[in-house]
PDB file of N, CA and C in Angstrom:
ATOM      1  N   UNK A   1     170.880 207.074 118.708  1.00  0.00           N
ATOM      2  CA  UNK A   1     170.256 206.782 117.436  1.00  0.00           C
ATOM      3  C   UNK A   1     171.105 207.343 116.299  1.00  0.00           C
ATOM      4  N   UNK A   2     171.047 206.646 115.402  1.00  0.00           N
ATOM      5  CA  UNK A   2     172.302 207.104 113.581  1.00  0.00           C
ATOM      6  C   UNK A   2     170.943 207.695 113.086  1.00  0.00           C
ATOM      7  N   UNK A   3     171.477 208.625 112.177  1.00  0.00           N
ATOM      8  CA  UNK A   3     170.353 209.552 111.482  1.00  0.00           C
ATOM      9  C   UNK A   3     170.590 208.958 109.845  1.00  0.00           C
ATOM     10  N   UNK A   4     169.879 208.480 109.071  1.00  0.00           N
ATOM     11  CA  UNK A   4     169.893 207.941 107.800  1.00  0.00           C
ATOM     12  C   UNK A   4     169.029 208.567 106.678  1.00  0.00           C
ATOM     13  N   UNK A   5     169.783 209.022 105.514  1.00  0.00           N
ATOM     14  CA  UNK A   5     169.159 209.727 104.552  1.00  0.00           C
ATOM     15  C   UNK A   5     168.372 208.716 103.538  1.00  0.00           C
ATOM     16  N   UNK A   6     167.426 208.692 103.423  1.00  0.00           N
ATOM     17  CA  UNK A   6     166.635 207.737 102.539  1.00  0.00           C
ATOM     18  C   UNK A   6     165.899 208.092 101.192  1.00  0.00           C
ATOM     19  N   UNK A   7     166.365 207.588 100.299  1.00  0.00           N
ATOM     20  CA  UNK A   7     166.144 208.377  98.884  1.00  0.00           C
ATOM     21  C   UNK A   7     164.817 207.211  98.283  1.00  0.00           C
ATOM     22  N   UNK A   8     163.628 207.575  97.646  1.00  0.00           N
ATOM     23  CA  UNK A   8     162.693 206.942  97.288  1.00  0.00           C
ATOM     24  C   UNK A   8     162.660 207.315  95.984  1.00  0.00           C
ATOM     25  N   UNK A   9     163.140 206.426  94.754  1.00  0.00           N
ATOM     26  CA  UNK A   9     162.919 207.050  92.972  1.00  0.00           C
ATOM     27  C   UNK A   9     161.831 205.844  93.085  1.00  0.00           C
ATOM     28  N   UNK A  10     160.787 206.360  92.163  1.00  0.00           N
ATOM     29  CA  UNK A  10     159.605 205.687  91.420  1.00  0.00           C
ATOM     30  C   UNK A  10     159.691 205.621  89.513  1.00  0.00           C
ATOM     31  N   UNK A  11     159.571 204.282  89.843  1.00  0.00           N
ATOM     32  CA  UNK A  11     159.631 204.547  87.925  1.00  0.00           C
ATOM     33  C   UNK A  11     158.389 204.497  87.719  1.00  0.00           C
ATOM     34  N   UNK A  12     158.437 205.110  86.074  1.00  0.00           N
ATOM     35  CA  UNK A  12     157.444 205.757  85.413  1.00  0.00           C
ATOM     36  C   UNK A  12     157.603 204.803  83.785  1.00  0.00           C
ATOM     37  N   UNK A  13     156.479 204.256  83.291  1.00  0.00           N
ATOM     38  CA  UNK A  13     157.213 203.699  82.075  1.00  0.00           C
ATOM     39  C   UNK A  13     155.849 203.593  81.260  1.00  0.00           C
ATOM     40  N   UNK A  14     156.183 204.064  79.489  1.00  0.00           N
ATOM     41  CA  UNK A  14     155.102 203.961  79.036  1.00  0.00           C
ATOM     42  C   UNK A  14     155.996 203.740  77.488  1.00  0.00           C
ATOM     43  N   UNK A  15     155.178 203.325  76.678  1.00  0.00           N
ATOM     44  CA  UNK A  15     155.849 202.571  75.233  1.00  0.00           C
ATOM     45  C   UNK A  15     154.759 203.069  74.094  1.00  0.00           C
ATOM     46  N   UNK A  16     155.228 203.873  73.555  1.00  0.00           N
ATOM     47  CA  UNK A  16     154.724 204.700  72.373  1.00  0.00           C
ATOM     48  C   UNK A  16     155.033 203.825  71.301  1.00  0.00           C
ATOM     49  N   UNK A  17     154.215 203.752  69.881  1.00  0.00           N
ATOM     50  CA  UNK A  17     155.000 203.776  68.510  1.00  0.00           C
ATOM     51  C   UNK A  17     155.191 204.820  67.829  1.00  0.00           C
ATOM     52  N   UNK A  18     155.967 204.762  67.105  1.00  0.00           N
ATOM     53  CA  UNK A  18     156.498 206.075  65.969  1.00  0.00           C
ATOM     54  C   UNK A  18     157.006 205.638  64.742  1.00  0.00           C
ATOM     55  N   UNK A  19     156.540 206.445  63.791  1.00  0.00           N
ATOM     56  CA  UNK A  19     157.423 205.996  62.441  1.00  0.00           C
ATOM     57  C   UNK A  19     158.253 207.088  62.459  1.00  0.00           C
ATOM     58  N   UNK A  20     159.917 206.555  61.973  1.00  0.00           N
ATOM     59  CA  UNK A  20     160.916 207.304  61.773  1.00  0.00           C
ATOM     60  C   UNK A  20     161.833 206.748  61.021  1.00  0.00           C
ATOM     61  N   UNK A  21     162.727 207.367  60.841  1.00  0.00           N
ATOM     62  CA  UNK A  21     163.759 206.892  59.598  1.00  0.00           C
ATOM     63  C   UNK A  21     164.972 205.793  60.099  1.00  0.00           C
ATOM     64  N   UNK A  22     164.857 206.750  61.817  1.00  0.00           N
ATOM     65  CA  UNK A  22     166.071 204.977  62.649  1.00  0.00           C
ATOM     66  C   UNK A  22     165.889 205.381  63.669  1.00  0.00           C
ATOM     67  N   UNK A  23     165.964 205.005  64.326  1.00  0.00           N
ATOM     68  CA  UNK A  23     166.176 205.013  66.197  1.00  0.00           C
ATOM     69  C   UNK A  23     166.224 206.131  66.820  1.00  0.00           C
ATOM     70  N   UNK A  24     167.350 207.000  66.451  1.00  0.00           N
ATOM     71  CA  UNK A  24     167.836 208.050  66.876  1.00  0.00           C
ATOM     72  C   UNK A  24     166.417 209.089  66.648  1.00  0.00           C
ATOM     73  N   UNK A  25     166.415 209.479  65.447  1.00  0.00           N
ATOM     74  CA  UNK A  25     165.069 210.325  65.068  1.00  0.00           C
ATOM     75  C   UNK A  25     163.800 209.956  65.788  1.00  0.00           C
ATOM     76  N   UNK A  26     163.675 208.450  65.914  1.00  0.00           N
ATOM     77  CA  UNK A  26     162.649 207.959  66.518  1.00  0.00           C
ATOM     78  C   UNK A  26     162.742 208.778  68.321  1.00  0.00           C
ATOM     79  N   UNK A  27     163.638 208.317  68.718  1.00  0.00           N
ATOM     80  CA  UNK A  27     163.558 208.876  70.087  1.00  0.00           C
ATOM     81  C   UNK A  27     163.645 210.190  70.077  1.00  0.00           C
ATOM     82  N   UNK A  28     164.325 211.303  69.460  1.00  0.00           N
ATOM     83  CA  UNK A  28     163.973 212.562  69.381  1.00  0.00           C
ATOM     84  C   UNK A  28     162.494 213.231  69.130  1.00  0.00           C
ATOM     85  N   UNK A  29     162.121 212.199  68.009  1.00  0.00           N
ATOM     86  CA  UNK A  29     160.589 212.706  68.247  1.00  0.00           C
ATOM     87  C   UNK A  29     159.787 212.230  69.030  1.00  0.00           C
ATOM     88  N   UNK A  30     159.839 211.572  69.708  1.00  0.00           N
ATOM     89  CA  UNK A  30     159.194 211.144  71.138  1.00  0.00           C
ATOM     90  C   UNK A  30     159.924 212.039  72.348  1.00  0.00           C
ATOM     91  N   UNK A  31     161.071 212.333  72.569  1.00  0.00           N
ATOM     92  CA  UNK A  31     161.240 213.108  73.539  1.00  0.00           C
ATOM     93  C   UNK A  31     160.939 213.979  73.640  1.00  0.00           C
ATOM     94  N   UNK A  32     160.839 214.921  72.105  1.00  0.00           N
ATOM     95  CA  UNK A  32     160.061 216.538  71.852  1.00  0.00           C
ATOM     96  C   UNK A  32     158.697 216.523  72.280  1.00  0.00           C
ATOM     97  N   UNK A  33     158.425 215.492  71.902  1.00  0.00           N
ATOM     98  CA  UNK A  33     156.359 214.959  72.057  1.00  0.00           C
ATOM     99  C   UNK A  33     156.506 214.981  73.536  1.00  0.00           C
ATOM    100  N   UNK A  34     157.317 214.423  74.602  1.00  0.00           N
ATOM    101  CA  UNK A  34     157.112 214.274  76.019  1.00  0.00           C
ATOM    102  C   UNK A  34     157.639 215.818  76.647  1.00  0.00           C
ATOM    103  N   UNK A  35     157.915 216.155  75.946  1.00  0.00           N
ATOM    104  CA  UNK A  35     158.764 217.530  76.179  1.00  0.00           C
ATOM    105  C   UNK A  35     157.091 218.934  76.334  1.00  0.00           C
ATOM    106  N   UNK A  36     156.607 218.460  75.302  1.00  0.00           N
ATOM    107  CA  UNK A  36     155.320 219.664  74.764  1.00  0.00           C
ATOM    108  C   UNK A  36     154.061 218.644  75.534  1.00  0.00           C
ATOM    109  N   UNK A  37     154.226 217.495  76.274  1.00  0.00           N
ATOM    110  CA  UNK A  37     152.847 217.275  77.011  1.00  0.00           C
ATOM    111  C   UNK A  37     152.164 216.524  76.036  1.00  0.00           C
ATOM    112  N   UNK A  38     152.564 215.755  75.264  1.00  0.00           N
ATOM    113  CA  UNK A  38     151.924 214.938  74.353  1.00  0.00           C
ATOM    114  C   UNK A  38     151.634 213.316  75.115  1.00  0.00           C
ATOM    115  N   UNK A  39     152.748 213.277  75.976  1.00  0.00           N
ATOM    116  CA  UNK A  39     153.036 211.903  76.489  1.00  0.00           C
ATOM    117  C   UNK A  39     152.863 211.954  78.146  1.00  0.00           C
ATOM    118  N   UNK A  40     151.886 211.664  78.917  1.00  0.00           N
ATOM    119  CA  UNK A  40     152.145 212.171  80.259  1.00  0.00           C
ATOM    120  C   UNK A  40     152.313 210.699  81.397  1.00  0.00           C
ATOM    121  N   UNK A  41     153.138 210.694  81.860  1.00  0.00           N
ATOM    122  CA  UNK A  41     153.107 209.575  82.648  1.00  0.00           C
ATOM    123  C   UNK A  41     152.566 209.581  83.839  1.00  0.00           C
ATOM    124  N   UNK A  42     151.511 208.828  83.892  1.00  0.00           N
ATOM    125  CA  UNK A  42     150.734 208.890  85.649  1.00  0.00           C
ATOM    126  C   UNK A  42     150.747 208.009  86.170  1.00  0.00           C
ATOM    127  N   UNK A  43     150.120 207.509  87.577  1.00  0.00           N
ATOM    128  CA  UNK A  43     150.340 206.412  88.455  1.00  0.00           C
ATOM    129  C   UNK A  43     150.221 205.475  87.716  1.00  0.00           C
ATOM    130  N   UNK A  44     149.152 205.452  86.136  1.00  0.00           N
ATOM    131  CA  UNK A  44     149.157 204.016  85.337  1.00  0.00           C
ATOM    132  C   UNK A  44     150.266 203.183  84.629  1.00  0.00           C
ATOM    133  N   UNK A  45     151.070 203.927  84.968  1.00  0.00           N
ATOM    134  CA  UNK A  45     152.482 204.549  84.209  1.00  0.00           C
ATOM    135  C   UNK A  45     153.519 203.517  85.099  1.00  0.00           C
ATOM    136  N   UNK A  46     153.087 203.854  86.344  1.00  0.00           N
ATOM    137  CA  UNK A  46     153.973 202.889  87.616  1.00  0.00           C
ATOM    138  C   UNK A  46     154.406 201.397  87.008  1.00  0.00           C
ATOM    139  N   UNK A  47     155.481 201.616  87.205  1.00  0.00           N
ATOM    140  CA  UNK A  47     156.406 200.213  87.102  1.00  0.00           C
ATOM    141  C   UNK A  47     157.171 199.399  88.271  1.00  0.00           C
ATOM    142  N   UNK A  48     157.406 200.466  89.535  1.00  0.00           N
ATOM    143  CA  UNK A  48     158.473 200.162  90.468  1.00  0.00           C
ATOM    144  C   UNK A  48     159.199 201.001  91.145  1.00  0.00           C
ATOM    145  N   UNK A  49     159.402 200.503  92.507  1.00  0.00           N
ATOM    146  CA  UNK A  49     160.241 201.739  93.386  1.00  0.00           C
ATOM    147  C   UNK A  49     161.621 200.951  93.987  1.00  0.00           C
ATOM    148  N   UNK A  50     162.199 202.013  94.449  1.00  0.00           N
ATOM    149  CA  UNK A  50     163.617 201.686  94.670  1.00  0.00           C
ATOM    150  C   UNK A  50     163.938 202.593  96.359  1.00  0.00           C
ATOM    151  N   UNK A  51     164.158 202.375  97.237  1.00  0.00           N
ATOM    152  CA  UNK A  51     164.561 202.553  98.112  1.00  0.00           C
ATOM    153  C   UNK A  51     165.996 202.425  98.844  1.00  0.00           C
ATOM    154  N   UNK A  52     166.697 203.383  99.163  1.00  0.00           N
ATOM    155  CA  UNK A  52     168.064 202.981  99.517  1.00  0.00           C
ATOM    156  C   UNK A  52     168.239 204.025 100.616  1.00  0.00           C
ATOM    157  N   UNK A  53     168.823 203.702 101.263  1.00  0.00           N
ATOM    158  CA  UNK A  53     169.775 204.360 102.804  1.00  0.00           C
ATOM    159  C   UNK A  53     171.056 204.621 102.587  1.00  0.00           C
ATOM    160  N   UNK A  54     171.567 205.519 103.145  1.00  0.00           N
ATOM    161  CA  UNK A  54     172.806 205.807 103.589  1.00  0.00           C
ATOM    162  C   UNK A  54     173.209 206.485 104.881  1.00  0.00           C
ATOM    163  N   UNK A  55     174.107 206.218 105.940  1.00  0.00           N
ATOM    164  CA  UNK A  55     174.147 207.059 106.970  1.00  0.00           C
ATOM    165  C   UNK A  55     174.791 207.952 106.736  1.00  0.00           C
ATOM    166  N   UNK A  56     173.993 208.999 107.508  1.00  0.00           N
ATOM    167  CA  UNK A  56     174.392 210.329 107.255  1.00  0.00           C
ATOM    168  C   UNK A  56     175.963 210.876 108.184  1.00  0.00           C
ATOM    169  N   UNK A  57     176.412 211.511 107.751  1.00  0.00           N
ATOM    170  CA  UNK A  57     177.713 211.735 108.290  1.00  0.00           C
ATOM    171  C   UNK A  57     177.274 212.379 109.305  1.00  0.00           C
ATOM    172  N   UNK A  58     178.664 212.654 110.459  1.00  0.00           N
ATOM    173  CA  UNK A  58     178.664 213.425 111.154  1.00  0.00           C
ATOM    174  C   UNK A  58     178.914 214.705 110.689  1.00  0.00           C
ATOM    175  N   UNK A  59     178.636 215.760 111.734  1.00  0.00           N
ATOM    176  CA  UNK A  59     179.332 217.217 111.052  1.00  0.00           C
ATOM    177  C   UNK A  59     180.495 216.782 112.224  1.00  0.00           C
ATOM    178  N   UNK A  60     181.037 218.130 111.660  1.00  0.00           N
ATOM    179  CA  UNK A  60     182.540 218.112 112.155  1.00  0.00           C
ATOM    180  C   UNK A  60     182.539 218.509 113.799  1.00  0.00           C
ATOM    181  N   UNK A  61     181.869 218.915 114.032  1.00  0.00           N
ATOM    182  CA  UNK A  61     181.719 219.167 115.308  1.00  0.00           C
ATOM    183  C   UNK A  61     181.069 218.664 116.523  1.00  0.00           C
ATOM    184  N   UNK A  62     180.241 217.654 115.911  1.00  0.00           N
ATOM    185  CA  UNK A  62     179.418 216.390 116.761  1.00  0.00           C
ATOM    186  C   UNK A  62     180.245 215.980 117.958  1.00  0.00           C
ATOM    187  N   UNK A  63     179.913 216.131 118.907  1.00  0.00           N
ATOM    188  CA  UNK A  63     180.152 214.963 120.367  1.00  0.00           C
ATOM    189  C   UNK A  63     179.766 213.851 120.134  1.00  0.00           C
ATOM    190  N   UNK A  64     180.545 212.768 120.264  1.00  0.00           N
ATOM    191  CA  UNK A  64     180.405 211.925 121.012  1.00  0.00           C
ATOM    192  C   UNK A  64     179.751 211.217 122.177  1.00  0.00           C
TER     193      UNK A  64
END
């Protein structure tokens, strides 16, 4: 049997408004706000998962 490392990321996605002066400011004050618990993302939040494999190496000393 090959031994395979399997990585599971879940996205998280949620869409605030903000008034700000441009973009940049805009996302800073939303990241500070997600930063202090203003913004919390939960399972309602779920957008999508991603699953991927890779085989895991041998160590150096493995038999054959």
């Amino acid at each position: 049997m090959k031994t395979y490392e399997v990585t599971i990321t879940e996205t998280l996605q949620k869409t605030v408004e903000i008034e700000a002066g441009c973009h940049a400011e805009a996302e800073g004050l939303v990241r500070t706000a997600w930063k202090n618990g203003v913004h919390v993302l939960d399972a309602d939040a779920f957008t999508g998962v991603d699953i991927k494999s890779v085989l895991k190496p041998r160590s150096r000393g493995h038999e054959r």
